[in-house]
PDB file of N, CA and C in Angstrom:
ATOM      1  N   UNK A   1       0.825  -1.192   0.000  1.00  0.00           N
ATOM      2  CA  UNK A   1       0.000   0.000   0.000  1.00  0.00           C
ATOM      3  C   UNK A   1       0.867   1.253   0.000  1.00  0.00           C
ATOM      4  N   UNK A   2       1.755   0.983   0.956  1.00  0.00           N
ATOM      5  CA  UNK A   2       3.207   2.663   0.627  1.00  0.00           C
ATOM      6  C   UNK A   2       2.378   3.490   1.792  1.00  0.00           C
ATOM      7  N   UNK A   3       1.943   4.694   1.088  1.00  0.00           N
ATOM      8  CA  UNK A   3       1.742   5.691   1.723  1.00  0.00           C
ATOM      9  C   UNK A   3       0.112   6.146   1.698  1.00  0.00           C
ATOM     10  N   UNK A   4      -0.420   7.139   2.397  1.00  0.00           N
ATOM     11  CA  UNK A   4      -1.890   7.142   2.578  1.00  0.00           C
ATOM     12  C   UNK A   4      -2.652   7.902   1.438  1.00  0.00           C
ATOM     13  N   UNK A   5      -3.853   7.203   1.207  1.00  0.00           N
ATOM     14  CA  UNK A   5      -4.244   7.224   0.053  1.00  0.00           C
ATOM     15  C   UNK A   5      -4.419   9.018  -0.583  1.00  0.00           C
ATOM     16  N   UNK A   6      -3.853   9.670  -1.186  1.00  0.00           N
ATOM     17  CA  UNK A   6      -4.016  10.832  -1.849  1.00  0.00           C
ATOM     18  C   UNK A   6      -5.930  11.662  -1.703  1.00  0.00           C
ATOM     19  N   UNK A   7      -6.601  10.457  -1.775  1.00  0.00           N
ATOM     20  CA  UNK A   7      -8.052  11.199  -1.871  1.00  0.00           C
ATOM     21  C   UNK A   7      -8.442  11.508  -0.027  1.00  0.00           C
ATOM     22  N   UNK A   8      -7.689  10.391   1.048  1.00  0.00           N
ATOM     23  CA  UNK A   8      -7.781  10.892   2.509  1.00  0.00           C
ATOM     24  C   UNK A   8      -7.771  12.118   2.871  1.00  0.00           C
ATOM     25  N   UNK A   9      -6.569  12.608   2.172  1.00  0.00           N
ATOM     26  CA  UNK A   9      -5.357  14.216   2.660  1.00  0.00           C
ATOM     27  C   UNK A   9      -6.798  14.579   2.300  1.00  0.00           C
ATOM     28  N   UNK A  10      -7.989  15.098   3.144  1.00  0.00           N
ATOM     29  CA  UNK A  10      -8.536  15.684   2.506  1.00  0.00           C
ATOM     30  C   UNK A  10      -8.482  17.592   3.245  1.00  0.00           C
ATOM     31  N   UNK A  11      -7.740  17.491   3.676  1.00  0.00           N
ATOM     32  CA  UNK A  11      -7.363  18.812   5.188  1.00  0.00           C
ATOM     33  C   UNK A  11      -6.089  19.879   4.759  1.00  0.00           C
ATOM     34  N   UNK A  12      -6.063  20.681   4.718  1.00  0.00           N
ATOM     35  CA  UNK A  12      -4.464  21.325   5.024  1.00  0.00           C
ATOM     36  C   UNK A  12      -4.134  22.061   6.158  1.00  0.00           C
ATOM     37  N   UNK A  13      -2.946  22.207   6.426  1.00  0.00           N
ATOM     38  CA  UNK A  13      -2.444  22.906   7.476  1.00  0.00           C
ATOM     39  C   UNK A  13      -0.735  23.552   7.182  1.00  0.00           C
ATOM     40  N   UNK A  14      -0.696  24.546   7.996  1.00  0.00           N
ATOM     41  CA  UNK A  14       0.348  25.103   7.626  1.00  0.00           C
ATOM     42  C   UNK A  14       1.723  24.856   8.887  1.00  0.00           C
ATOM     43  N   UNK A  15       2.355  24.443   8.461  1.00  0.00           N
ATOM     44  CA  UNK A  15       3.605  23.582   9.700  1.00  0.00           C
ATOM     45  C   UNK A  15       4.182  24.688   9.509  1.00  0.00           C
ATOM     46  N   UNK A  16       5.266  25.102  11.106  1.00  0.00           N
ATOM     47  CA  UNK A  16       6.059  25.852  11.177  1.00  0.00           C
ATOM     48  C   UNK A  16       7.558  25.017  11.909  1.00  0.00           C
ATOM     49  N   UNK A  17       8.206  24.125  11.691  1.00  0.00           N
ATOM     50  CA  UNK A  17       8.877  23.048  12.161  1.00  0.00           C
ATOM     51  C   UNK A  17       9.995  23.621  13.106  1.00  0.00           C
ATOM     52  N   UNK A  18      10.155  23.548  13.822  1.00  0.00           N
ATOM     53  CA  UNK A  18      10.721  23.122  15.347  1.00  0.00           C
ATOM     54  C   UNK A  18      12.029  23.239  15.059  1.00  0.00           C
ATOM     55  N   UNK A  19      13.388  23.938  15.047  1.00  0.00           N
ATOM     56  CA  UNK A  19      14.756  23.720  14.885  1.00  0.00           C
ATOM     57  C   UNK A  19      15.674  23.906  15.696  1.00  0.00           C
ATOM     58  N   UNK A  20      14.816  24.399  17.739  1.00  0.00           N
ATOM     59  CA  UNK A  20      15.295  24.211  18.590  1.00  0.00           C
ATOM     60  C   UNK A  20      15.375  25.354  18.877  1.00  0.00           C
ATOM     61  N   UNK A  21      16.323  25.716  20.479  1.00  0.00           N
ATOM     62  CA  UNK A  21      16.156  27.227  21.208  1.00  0.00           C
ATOM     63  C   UNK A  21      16.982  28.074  20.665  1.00  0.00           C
ATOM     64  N   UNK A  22      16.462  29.520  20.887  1.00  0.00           N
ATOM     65  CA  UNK A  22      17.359  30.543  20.759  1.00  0.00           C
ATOM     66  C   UNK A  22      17.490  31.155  21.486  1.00  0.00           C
ATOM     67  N   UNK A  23      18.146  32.496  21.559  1.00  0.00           N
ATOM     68  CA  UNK A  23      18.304  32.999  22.994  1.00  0.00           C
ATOM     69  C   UNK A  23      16.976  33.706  23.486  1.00  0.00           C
ATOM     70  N   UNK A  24      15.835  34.302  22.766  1.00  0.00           N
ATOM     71  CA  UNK A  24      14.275  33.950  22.845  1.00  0.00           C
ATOM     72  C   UNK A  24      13.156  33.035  22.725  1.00  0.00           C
ATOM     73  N   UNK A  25      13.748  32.186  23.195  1.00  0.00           N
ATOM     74  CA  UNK A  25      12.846  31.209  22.927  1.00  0.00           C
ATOM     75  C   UNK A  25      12.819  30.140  21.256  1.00  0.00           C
ATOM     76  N   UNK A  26      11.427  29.381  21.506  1.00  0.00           N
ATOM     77  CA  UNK A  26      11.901  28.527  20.290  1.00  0.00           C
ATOM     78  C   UNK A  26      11.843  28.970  18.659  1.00  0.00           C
ATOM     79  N   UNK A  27      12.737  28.809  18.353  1.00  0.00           N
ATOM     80  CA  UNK A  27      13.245  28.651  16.665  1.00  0.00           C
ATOM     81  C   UNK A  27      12.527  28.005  15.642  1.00  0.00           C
ATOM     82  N   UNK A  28      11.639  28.264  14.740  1.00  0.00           N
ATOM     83  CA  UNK A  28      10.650  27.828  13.599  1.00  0.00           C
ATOM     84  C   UNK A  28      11.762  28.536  12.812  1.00  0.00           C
ATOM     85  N   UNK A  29      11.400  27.098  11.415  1.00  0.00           N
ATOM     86  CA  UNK A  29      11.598  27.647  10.371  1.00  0.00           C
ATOM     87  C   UNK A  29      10.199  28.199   9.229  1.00  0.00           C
ATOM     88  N   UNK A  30      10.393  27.944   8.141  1.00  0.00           N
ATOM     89  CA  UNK A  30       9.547  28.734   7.177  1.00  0.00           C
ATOM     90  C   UNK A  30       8.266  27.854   7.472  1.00  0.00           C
ATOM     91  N   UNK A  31       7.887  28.564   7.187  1.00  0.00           N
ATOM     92  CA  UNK A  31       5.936  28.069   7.003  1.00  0.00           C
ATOM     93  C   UNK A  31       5.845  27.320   5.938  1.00  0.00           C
ATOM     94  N   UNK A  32       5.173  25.267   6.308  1.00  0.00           N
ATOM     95  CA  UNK A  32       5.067  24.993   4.673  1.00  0.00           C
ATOM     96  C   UNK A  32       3.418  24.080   4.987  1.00  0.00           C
ATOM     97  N   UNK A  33       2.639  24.632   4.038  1.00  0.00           N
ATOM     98  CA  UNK A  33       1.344  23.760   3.789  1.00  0.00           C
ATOM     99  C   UNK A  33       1.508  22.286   3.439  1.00  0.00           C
ATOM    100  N   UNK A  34       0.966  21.509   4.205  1.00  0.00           N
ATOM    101  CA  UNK A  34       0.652  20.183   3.674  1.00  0.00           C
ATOM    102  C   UNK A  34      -0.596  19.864   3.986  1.00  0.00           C
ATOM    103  N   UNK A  35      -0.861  18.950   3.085  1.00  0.00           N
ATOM    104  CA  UNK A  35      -2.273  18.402   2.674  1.00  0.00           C
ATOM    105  C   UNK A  35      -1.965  16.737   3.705  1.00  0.00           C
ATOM    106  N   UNK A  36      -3.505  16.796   4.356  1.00  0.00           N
ATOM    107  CA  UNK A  36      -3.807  15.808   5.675  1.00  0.00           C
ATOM    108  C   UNK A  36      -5.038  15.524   6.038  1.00  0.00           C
ATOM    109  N   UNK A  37      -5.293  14.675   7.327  1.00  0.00           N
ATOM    110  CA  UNK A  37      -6.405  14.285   7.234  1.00  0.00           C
ATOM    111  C   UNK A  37      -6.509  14.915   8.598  1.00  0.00           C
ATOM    112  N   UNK A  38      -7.180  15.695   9.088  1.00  0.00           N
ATOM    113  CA  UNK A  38      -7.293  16.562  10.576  1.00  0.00           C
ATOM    114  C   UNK A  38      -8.668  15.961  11.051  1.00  0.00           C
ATOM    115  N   UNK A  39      -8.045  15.057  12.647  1.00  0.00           N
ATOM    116  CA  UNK A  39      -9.192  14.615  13.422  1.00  0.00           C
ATOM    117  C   UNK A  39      -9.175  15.329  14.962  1.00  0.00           C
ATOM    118  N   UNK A  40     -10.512  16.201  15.065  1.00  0.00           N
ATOM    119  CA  UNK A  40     -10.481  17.158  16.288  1.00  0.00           C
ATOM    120  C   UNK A  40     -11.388  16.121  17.069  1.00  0.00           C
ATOM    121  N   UNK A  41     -10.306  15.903  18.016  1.00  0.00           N
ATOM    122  CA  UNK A  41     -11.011  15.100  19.293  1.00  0.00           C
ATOM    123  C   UNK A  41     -10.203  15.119  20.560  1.00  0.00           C
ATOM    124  N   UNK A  42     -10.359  14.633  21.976  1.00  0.00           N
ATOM    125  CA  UNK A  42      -9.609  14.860  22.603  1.00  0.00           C
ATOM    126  C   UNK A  42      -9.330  13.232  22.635  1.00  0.00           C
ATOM    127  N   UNK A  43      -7.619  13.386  23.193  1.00  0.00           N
ATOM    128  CA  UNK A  43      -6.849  11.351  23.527  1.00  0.00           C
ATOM    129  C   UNK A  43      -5.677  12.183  23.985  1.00  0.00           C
ATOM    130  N   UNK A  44      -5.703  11.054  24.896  1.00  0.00           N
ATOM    131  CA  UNK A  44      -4.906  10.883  25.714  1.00  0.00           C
ATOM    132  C   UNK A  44      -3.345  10.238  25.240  1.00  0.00           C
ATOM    133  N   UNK A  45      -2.056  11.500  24.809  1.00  0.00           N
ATOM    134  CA  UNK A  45      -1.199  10.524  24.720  1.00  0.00           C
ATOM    135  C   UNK A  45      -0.077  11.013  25.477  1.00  0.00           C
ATOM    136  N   UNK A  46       1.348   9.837  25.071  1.00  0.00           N
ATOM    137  CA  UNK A  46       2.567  10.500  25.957  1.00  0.00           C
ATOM    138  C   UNK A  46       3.295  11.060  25.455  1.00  0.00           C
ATOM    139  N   UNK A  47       4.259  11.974  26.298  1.00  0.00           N
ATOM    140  CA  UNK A  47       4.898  13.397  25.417  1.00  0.00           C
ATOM    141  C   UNK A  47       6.237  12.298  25.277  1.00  0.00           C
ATOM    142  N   UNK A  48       7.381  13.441  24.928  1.00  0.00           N
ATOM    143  CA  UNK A  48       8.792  12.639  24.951  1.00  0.00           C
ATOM    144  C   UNK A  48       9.321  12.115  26.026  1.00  0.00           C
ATOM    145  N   UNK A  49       8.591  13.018  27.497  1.00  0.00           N
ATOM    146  CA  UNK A  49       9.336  12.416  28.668  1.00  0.00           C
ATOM    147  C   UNK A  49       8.295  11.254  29.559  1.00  0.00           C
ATOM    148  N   UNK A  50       7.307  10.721  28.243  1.00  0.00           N
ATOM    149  CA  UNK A  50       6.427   9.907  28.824  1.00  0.00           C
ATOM    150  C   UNK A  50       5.357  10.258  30.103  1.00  0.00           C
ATOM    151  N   UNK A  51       5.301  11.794  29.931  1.00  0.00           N
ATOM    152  CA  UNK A  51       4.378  12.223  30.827  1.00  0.00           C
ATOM    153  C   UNK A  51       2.929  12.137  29.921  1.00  0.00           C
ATOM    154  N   UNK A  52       1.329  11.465  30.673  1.00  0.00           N
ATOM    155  CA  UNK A  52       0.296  11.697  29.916  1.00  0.00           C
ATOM    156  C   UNK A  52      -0.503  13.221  29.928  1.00  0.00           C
ATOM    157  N   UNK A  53      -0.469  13.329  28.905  1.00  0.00           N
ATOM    158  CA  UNK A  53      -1.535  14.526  28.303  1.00  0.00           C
ATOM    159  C   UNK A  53      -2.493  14.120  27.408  1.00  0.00           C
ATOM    160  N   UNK A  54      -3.262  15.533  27.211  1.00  0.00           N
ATOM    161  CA  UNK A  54      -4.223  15.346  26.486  1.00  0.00           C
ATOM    162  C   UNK A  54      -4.088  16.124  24.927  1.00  0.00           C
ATOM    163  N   UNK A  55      -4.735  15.646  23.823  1.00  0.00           N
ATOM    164  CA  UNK A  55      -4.443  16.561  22.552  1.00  0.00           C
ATOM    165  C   UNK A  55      -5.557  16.732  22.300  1.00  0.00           C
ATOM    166  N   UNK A  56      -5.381  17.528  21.910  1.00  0.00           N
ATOM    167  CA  UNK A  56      -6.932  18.185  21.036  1.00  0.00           C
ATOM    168  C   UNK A  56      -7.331  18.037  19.902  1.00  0.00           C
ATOM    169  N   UNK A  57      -6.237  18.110  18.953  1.00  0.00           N
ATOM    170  CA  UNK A  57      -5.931  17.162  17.464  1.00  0.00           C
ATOM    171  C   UNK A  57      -4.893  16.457  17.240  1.00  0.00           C
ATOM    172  N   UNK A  58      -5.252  15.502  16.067  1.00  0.00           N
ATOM    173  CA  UNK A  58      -4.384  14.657  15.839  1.00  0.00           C
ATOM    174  C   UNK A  58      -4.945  14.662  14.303  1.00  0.00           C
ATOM    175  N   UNK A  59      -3.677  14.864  13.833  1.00  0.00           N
ATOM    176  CA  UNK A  59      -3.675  15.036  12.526  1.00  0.00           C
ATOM    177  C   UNK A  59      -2.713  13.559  11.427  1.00  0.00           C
ATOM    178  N   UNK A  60      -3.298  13.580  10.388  1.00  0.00           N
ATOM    179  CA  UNK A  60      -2.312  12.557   9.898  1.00  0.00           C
ATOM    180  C   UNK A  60      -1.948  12.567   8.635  1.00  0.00           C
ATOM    181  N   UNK A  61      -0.732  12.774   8.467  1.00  0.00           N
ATOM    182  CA  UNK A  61       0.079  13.284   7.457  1.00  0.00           C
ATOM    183  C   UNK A  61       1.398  12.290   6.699  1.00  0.00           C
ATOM    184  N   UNK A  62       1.226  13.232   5.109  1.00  0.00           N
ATOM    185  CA  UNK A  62       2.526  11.884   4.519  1.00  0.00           C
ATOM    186  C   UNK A  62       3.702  11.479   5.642  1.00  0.00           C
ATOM    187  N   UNK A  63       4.520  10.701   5.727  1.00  0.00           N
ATOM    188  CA  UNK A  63       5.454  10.150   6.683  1.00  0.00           C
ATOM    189  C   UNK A  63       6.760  10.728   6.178  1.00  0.00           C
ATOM    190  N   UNK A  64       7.163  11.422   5.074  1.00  0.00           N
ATOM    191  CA  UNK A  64       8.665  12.395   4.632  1.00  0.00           C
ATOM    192  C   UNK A  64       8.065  13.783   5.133  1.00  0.00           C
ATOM    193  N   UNK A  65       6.908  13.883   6.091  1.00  0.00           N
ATOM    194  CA  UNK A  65       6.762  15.558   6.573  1.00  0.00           C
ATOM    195  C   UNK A  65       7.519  15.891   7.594  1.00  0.00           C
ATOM    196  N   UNK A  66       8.078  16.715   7.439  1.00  0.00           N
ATOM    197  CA  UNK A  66       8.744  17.352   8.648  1.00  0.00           C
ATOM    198  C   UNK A  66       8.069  18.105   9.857  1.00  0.00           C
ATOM    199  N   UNK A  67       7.792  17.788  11.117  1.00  0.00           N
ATOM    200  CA  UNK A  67       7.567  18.387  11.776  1.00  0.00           C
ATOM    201  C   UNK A  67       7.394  17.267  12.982  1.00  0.00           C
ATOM    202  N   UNK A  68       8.536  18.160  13.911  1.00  0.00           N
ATOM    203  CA  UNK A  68       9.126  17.511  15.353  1.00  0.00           C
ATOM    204  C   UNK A  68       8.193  18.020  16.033  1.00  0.00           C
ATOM    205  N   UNK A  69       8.435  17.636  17.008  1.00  0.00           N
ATOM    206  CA  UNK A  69       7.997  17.474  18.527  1.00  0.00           C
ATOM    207  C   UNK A  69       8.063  19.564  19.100  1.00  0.00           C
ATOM    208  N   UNK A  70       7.405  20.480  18.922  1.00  0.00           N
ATOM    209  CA  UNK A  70       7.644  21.748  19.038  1.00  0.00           C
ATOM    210  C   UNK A  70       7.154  22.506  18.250  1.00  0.00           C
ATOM    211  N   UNK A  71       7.015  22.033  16.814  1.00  0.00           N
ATOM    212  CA  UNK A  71       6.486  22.868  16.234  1.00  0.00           C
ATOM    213  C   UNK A  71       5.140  23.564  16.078  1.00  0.00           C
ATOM    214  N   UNK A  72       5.191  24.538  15.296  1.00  0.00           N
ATOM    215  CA  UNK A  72       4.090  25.038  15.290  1.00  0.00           C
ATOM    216  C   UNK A  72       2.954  24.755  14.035  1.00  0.00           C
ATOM    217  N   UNK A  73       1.757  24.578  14.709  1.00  0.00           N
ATOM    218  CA  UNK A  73       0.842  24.037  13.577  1.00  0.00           C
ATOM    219  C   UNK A  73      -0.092  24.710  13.612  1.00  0.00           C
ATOM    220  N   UNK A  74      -1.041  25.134  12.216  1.00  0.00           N
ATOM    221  CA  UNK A  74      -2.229  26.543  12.201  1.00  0.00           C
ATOM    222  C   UNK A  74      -2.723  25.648  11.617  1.00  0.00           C
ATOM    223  N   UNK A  75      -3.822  24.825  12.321  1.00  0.00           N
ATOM    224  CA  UNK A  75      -5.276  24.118  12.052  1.00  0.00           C
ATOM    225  C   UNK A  75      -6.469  24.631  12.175  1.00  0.00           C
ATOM    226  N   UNK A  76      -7.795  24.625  11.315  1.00  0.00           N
ATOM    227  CA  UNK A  76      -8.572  25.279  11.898  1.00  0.00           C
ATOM    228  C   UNK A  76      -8.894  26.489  12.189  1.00  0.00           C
ATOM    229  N   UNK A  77      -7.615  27.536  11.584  1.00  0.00           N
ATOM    230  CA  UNK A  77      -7.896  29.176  11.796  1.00  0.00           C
ATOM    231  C   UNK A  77      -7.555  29.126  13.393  1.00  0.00           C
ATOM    232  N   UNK A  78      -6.458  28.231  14.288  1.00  0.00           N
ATOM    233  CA  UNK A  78      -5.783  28.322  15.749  1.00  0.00           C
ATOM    234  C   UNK A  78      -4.720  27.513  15.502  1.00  0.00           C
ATOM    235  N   UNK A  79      -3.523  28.216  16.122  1.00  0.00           N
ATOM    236  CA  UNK A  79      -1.923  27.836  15.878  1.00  0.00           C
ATOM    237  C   UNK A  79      -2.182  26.632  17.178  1.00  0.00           C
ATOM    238  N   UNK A  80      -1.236  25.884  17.257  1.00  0.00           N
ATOM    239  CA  UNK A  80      -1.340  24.555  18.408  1.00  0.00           C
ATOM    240  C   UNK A  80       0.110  24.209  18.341  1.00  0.00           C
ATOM    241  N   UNK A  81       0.601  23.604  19.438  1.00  0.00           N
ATOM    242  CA  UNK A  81       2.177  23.014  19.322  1.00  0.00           C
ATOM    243  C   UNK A  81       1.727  21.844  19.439  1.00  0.00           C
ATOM    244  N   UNK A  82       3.091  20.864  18.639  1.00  0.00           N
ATOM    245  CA  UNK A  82       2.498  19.918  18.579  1.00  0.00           C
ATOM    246  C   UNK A  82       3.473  18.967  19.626  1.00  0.00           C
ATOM    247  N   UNK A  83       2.603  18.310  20.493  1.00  0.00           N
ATOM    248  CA  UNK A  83       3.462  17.691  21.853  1.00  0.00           C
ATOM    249  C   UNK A  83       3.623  15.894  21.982  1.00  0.00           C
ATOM    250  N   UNK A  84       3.600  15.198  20.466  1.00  0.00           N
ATOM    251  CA  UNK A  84       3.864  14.243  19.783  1.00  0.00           C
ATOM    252  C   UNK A  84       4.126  14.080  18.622  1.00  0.00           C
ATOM    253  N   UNK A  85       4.854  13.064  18.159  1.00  0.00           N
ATOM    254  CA  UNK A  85       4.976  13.144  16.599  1.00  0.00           C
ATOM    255  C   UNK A  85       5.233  11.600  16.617  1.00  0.00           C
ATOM    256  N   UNK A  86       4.484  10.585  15.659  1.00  0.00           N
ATOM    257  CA  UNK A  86       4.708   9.332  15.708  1.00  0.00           C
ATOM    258  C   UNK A  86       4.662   8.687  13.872  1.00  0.00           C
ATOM    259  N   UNK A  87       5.910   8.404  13.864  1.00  0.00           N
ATOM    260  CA  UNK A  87       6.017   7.551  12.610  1.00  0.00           C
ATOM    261  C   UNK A  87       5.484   6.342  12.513  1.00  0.00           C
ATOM    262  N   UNK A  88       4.326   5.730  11.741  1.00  0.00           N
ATOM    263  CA  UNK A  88       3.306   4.982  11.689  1.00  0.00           C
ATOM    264  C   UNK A  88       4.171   4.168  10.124  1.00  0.00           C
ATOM    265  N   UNK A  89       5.290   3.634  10.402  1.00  0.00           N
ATOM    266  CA  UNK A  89       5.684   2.959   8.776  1.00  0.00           C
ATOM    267  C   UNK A  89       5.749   1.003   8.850  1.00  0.00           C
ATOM    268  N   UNK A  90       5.386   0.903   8.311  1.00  0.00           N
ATOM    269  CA  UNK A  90       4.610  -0.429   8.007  1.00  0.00           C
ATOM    270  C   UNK A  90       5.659  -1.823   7.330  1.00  0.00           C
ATOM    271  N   UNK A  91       7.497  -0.796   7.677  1.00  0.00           N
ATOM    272  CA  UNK A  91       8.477  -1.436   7.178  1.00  0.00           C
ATOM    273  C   UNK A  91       8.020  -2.397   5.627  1.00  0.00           C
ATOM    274  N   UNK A  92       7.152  -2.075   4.733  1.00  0.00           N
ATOM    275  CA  UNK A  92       7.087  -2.852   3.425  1.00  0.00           C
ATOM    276  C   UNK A  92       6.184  -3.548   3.664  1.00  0.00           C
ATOM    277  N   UNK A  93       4.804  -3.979   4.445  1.00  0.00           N
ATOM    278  CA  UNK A  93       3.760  -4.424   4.866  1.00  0.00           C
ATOM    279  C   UNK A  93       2.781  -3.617   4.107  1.00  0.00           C
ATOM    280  N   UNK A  94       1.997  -4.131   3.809  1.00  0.00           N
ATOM    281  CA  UNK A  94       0.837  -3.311   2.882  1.00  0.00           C
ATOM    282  C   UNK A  94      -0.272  -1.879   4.002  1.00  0.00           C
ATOM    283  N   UNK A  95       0.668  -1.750   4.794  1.00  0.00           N
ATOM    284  CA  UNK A  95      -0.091  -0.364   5.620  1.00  0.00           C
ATOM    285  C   UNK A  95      -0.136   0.949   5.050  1.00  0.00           C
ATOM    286  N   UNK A  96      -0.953   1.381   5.444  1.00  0.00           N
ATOM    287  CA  UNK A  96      -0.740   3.204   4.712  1.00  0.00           C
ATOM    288  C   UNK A  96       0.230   4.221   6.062  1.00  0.00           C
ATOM    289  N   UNK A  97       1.303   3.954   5.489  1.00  0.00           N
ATOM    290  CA  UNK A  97       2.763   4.426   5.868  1.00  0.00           C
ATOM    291  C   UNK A  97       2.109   6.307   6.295  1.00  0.00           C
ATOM    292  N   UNK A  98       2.254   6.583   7.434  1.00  0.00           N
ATOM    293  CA  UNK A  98       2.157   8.061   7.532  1.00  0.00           C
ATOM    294  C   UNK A  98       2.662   9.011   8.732  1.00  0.00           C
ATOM    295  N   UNK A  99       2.844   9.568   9.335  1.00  0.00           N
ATOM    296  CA  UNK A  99       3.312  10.621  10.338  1.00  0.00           C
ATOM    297  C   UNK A  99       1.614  11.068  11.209  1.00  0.00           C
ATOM    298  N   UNK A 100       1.871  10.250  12.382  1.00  0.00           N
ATOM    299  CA  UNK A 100       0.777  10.982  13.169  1.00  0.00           C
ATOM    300  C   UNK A 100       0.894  12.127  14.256  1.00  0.00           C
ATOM    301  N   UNK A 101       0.499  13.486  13.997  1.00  0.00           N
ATOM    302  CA  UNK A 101       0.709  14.449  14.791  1.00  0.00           C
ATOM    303  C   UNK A 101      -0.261  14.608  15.797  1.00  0.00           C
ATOM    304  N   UNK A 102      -0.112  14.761  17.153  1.00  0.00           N
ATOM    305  CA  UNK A 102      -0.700  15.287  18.595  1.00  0.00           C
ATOM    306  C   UNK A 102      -0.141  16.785  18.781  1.00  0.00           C
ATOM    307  N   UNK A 103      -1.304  17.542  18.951  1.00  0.00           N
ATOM    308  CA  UNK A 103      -1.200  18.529  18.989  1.00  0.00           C
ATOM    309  C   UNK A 103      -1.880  19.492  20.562  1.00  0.00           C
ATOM    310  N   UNK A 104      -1.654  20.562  20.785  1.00  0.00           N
ATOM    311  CA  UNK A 104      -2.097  20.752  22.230  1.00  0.00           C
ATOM    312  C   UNK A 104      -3.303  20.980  22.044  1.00  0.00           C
TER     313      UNK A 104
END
């Protein structure tokens, strides 16, 4: 199957990706639109230091998208950081290969 089916992406959003601190705070690079499938609900997941939270969206996107654990995401007409990022790849198994984002 590879990657998720082209007619899903039916969503866009505009990523601002995460490239770490500066001496103000955190560092985005350029703004880039990708096309996704945006599910607004609340779940329960774990951050990097395995503490549980809650997200508000979870979005799901091609799996070569860039966007770490920090960045900034404008869903919905409201910016959100996103406080997971999980590669969903199916190592050559017929899955639809994709990048699942948790967002605050």
């Amino acid at each position: 199957m590879g990657s998720v089916p082209a007619f899903l992406l039916r969503h866009t959003v505009t990523i601002e990706p995460c490239e770490g601190e500066g001496p103000f705070g955190a560092e985005y690079g350029d703004p880039v639109v990708v096309r996704c499938f945006v599910d607004d609900r609340l779940q329960k997941v774990l951050n990097n230091e395995g503490e549980e939270i809650v997200a508000r969206t979870v979005i799901y996107m091609p799996l070569d998208t860039t966007c770490p654990v920090g960045s900034r995401v404008t869903v919905n007409d409201r910016q959100a950081l996103v406080i997971a990022a999980l590669r969903r790849d199916g190592g050559g198994l017929p899955t639809p290969d994709h990048l699942e984002v948790a967002l605050q």
